[in-house]
PDB file of N, CA and C in Angstrom:
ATOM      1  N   UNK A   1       0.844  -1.169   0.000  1.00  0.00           N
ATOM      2  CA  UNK A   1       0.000   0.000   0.000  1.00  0.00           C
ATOM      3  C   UNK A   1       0.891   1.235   0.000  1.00  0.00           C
ATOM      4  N   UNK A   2       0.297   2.198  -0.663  1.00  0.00           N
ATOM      5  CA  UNK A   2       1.247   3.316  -1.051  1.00  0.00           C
ATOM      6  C   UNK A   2       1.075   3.976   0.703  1.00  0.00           C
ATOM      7  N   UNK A   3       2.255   5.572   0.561  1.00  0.00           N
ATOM      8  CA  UNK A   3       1.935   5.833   2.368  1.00  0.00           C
ATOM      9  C   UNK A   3       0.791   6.691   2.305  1.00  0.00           C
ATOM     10  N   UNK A   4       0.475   7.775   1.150  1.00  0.00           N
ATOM     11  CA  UNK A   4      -1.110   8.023   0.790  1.00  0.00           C
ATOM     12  C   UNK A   4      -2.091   7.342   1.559  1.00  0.00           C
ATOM     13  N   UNK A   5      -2.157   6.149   0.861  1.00  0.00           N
ATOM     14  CA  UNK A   5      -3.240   4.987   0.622  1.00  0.00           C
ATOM     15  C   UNK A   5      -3.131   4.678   2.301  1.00  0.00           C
ATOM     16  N   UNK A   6      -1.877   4.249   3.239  1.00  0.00           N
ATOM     17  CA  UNK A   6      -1.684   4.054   4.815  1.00  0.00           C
ATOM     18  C   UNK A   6      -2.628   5.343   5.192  1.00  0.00           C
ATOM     19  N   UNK A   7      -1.802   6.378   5.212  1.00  0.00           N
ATOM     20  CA  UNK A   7      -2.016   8.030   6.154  1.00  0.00           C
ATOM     21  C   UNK A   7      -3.936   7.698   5.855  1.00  0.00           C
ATOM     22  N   UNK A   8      -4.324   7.599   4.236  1.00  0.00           N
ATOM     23  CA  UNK A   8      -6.154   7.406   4.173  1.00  0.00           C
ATOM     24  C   UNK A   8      -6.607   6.354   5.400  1.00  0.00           C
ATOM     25  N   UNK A   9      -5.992   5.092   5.366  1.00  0.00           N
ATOM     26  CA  UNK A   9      -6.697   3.697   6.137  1.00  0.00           C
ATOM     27  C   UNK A   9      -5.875   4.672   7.477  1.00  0.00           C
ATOM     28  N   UNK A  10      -5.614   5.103   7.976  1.00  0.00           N
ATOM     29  CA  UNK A  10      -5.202   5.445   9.373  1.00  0.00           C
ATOM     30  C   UNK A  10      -6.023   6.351   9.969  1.00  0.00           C
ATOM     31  N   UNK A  11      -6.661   7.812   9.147  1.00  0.00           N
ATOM     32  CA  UNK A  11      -7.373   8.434   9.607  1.00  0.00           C
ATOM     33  C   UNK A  11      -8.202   8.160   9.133  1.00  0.00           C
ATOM     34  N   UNK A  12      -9.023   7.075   8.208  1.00  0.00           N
ATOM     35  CA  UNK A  12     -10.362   6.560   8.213  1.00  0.00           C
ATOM     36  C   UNK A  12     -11.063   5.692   9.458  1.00  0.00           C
ATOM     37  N   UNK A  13      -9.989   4.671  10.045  1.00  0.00           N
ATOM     38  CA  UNK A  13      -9.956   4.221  11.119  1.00  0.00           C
ATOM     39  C   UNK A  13     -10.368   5.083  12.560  1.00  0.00           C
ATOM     40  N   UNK A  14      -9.345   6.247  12.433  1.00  0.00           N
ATOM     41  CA  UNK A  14      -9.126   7.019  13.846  1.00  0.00           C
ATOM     42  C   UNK A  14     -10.608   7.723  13.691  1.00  0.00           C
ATOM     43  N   UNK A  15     -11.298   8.150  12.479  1.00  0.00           N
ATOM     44  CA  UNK A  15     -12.784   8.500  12.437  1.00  0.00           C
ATOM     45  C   UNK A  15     -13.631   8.018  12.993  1.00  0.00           C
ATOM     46  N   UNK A  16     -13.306   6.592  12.524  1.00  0.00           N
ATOM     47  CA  UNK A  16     -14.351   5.685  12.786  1.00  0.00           C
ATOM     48  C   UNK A  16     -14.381   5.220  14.508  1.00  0.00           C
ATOM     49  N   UNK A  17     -12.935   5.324  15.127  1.00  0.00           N
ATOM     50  CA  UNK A  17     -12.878   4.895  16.328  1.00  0.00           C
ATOM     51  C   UNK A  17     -13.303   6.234  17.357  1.00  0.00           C
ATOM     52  N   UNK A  18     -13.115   7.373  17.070  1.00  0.00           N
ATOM     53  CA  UNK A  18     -13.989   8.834  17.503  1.00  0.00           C
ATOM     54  C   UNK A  18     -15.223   8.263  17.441  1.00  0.00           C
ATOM     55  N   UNK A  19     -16.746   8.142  16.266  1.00  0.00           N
ATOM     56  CA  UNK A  19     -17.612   7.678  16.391  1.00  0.00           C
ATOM     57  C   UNK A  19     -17.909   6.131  17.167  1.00  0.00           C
ATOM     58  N   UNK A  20     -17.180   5.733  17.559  1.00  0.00           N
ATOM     59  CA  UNK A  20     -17.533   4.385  18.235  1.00  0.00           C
ATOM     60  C   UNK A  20     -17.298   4.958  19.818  1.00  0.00           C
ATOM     61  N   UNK A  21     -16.177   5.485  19.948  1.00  0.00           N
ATOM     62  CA  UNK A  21     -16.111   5.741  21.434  1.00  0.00           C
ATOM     63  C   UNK A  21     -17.410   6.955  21.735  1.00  0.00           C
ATOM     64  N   UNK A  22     -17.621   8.087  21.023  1.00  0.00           N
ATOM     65  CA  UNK A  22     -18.810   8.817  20.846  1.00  0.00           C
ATOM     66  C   UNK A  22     -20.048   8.629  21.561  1.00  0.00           C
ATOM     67  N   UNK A  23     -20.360   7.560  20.575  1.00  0.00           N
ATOM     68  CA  UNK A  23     -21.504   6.920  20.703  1.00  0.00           C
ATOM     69  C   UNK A  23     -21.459   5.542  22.046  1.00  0.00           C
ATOM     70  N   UNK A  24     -20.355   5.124  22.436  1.00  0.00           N
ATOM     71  CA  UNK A  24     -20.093   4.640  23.674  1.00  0.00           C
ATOM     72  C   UNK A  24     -20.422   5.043  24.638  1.00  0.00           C
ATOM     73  N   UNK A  25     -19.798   6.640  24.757  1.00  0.00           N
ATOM     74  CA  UNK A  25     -19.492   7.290  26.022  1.00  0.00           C
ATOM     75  C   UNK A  25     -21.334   7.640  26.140  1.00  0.00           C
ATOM     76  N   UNK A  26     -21.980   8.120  25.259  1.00  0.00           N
ATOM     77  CA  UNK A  26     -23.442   8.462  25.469  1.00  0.00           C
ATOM     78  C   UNK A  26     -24.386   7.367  25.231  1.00  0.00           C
ATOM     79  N   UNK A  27     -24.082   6.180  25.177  1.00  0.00           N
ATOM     80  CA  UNK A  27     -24.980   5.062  25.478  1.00  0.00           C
ATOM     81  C   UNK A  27     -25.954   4.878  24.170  1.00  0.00           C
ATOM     82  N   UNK A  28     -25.341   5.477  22.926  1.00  0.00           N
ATOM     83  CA  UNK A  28     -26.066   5.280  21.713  1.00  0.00           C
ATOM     84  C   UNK A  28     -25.686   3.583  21.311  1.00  0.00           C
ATOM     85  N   UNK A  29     -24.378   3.131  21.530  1.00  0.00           N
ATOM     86  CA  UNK A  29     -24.244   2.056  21.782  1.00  0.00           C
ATOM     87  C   UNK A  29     -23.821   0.864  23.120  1.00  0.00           C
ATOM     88  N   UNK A  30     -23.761  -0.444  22.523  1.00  0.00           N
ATOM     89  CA  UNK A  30     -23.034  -1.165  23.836  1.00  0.00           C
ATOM     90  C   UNK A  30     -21.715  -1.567  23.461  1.00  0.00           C
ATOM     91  N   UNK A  31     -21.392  -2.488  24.131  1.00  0.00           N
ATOM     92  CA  UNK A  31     -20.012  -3.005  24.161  1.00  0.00           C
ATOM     93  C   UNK A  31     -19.842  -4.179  22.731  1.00  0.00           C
ATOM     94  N   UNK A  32     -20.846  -4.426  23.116  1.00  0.00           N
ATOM     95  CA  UNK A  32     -20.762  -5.636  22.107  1.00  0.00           C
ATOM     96  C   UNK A  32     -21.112  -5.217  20.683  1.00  0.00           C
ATOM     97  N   UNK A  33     -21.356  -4.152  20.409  1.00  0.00           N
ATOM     98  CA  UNK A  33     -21.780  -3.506  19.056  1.00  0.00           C
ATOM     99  C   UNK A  33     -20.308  -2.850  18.448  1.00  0.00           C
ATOM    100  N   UNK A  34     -19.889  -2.396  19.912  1.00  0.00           N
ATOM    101  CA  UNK A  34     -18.488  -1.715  19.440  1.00  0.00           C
ATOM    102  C   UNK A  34     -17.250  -2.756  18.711  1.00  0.00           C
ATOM    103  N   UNK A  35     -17.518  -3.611  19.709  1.00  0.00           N
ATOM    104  CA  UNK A  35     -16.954  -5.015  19.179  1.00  0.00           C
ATOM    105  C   UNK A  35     -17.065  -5.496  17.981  1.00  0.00           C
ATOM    106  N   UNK A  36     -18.461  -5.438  17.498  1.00  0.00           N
ATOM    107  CA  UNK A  36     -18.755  -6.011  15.796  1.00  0.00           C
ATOM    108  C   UNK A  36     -18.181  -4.802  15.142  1.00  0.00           C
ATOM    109  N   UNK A  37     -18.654  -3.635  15.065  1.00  0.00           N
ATOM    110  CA  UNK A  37     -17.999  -2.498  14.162  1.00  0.00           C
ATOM    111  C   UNK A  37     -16.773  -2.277  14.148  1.00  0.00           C
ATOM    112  N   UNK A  38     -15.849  -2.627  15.095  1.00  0.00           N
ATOM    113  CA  UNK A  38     -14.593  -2.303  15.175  1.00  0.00           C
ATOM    114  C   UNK A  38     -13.220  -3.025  16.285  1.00  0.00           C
ATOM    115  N   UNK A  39     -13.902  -3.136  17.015  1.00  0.00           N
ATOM    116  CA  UNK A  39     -12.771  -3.593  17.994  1.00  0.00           C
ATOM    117  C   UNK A  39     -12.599  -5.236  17.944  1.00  0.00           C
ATOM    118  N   UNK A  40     -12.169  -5.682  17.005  1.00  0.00           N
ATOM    119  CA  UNK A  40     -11.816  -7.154  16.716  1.00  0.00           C
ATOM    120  C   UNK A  40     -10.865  -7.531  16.279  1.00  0.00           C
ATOM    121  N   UNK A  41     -10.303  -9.131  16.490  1.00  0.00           N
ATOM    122  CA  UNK A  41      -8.498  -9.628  16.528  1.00  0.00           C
ATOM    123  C   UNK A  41      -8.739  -9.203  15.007  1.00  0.00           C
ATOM    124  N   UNK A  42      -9.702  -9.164  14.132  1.00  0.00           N
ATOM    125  CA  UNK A  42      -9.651  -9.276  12.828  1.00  0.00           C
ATOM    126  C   UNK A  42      -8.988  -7.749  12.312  1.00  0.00           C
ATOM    127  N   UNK A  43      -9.888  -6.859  12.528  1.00  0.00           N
ATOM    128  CA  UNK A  43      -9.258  -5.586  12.611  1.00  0.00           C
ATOM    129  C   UNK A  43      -7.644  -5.209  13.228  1.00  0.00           C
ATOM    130  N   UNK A  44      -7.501  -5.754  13.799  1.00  0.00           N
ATOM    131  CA  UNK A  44      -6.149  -5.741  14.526  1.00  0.00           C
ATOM    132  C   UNK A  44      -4.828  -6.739  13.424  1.00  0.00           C
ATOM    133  N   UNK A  45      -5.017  -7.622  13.300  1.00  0.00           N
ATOM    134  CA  UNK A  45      -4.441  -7.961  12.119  1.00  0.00           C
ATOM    135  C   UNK A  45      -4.419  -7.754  11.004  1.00  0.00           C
ATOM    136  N   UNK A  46      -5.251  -6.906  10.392  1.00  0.00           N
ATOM    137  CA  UNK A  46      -5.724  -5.613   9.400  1.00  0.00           C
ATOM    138  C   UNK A  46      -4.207  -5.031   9.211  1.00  0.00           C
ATOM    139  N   UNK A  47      -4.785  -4.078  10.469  1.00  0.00           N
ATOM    140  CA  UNK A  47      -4.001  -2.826  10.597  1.00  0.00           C
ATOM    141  C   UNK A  47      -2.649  -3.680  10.625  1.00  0.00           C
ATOM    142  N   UNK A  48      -2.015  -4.436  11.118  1.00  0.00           N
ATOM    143  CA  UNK A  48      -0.587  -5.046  11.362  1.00  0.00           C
ATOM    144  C   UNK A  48      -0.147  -5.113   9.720  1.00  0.00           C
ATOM    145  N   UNK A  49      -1.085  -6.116   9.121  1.00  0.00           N
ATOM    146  CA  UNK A  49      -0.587  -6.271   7.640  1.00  0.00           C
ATOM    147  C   UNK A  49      -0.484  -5.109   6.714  1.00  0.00           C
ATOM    148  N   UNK A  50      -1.208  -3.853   7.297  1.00  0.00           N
ATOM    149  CA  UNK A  50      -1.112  -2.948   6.576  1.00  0.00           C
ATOM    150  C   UNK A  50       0.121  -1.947   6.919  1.00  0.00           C
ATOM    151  N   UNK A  51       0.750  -2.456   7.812  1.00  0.00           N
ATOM    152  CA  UNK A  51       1.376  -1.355   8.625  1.00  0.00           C
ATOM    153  C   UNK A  51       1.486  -0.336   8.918  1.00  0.00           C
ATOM    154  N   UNK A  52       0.028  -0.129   9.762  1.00  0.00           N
ATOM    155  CA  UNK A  52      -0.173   1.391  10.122  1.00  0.00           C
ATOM    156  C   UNK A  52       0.573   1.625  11.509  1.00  0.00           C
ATOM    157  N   UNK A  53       0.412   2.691  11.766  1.00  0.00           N
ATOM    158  CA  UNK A  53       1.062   2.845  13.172  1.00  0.00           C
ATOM    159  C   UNK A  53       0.669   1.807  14.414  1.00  0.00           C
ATOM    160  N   UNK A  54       1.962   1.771  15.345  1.00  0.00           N
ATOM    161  CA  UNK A  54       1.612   1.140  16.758  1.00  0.00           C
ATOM    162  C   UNK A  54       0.493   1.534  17.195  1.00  0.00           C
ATOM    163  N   UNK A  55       1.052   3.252  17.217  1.00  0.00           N
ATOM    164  CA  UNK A  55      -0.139   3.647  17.962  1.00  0.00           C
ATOM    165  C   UNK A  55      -1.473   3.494  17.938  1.00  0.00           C
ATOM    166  N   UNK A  56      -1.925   3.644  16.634  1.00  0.00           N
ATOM    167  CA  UNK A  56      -3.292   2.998  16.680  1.00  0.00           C
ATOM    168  C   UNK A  56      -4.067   1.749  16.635  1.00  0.00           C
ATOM    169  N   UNK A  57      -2.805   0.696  16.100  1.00  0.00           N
ATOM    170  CA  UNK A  57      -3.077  -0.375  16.560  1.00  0.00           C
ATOM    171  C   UNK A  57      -3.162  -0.936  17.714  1.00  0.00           C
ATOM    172  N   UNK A  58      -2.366   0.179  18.923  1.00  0.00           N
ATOM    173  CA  UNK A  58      -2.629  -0.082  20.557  1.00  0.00           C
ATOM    174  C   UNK A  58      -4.162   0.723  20.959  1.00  0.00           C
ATOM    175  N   UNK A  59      -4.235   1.592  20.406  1.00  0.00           N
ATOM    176  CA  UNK A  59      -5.741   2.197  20.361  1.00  0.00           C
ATOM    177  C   UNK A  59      -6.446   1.089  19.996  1.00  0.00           C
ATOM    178  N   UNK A  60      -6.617   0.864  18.936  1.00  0.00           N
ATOM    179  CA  UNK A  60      -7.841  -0.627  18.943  1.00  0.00           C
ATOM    180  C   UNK A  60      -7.499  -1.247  19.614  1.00  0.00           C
ATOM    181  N   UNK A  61      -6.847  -1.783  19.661  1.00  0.00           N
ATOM    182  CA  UNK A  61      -6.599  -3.339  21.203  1.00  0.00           C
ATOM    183  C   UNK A  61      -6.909  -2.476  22.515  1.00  0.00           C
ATOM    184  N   UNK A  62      -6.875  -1.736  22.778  1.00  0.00           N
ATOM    185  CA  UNK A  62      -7.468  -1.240  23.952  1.00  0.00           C
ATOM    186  C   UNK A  62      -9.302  -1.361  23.878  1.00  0.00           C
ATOM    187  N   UNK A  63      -9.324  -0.971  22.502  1.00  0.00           N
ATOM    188  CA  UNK A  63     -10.948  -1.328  22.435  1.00  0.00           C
ATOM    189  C   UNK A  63     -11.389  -2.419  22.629  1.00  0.00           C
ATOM    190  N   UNK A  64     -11.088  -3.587  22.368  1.00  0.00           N
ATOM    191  CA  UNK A  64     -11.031  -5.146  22.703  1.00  0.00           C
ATOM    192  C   UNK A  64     -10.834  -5.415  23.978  1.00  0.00           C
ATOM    193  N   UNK A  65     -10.388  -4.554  25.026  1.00  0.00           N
ATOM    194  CA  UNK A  65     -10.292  -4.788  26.297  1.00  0.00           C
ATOM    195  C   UNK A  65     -11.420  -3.884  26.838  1.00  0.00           C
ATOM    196  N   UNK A  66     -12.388  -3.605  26.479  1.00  0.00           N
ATOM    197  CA  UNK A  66     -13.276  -2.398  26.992  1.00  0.00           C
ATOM    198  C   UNK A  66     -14.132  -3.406  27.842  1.00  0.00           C
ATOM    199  N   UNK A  67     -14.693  -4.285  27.519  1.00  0.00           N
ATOM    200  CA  UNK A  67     -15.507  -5.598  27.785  1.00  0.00           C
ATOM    201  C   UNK A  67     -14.975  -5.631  29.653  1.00  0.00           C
ATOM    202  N   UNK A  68     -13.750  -6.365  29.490  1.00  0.00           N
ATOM    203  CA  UNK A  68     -13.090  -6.102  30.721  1.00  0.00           C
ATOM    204  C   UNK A  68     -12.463  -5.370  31.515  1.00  0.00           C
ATOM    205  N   UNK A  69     -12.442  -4.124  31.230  1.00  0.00           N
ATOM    206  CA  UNK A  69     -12.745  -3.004  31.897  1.00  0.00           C
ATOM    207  C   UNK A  69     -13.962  -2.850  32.733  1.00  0.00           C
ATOM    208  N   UNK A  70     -15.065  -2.949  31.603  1.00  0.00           N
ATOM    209  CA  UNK A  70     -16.290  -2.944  32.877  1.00  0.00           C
ATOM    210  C   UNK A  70     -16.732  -3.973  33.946  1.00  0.00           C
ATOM    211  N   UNK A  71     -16.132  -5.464  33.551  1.00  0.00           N
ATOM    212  CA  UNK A  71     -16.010  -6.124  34.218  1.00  0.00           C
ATOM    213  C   UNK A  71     -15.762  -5.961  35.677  1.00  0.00           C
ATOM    214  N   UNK A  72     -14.205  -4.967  35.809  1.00  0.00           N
ATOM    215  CA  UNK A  72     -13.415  -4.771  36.585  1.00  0.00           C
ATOM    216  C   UNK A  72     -13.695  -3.916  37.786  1.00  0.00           C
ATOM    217  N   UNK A  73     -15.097  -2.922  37.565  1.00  0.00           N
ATOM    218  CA  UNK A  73     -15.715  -1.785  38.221  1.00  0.00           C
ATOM    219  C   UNK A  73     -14.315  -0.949  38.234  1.00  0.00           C
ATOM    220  N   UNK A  74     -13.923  -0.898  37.242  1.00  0.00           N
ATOM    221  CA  UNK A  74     -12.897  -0.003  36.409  1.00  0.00           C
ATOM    222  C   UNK A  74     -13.949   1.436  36.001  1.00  0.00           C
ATOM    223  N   UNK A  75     -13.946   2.369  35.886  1.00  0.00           N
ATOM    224  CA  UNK A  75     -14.561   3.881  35.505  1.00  0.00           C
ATOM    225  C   UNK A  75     -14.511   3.615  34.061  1.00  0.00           C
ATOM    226  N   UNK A  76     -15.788   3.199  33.651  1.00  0.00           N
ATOM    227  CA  UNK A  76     -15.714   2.610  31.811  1.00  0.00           C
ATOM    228  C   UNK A  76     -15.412   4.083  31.381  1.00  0.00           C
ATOM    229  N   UNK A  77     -16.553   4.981  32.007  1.00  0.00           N
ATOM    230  CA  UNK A  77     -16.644   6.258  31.029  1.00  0.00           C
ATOM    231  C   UNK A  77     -15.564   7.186  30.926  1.00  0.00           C
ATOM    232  N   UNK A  78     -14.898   7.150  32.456  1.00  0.00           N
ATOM    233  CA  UNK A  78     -13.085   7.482  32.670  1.00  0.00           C
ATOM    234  C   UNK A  78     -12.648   7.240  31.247  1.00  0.00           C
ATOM    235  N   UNK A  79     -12.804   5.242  31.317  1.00  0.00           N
ATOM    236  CA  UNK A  79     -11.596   5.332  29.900  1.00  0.00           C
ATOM    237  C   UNK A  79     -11.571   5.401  28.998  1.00  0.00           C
ATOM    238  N   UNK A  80     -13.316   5.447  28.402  1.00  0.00           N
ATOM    239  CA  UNK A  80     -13.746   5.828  27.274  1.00  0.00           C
ATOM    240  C   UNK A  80     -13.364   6.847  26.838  1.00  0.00           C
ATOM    241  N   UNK A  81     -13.371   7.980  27.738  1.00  0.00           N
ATOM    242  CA  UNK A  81     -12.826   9.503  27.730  1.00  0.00           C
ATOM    243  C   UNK A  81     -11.378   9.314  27.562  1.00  0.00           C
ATOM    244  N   UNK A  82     -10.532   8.722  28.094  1.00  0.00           N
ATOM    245  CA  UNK A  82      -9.142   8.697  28.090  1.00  0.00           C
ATOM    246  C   UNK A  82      -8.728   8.329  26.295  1.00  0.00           C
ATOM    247  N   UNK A  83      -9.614   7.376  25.847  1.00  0.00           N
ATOM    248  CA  UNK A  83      -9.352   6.464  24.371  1.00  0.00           C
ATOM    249  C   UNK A  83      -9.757   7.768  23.204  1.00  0.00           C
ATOM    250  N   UNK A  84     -10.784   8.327  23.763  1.00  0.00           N
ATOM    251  CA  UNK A  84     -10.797   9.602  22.701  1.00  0.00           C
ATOM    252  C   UNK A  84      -9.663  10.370  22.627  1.00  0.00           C
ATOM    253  N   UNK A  85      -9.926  10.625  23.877  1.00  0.00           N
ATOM    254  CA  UNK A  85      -8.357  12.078  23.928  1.00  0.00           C
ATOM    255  C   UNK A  85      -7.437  11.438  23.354  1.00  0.00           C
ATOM    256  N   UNK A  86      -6.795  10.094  23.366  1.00  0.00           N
ATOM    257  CA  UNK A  86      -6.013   9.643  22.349  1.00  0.00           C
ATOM    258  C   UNK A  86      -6.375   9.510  21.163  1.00  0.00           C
ATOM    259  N   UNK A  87      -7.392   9.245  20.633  1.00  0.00           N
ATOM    260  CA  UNK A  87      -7.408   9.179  19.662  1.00  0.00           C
ATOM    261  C   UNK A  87      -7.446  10.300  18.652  1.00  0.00           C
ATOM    262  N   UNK A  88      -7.764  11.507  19.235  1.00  0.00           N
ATOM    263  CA  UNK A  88      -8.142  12.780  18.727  1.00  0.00           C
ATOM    264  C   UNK A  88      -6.732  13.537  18.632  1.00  0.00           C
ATOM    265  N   UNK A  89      -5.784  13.325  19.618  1.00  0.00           N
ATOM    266  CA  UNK A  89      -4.131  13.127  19.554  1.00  0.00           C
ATOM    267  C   UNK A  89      -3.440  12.693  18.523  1.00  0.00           C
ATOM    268  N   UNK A  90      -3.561  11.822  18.085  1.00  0.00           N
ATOM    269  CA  UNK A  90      -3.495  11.249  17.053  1.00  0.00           C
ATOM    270  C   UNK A  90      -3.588  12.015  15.667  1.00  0.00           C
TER     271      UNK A  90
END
């Protein structure tokens, strides 16, 4: 993939992961929705073969751990908030 064609799949991604955490943090969705749209080993090996940045490939895998976060009586909406500000960093 050209680095064009990367820099496009990197901030198409980081869009898409703004609207997922978005709609997280205000209960438009659940966990498990976030999961089908985006936060999956599949997506994650995506991004690896494509070689986009760490960084956002540690941004999604953090999304894959959101599940157990709430598990944890961990502050979901804390880190929901924390995953934007990174991602918007980005």
């Amino acid at each position: 993939m050209s680095r064009s064609g990367k820099t496009d799949l990197e901030k198409l991604i980081l869009l898409i992961n703004l609207g997922v955490l978005y709609s997280l943090k205000n209960n438009y969705i659940d966990i498990n929705e976030a999961e089908y749209f985006l936060y999956t080993p599949y997506m994650l090996r995506l991004l690896k073969e494509n070689n986009c940045s760490i960084d956002l490939i540690n941004i999604i895998h953090k999304g894959t751990e959101l599940e157990d976060i709430r598990g944890l009586k961990i502050d979901f909406r804390s880190e929901v908030e924390k995953m934007f500000k990174e991602c918007e960093d980005m």
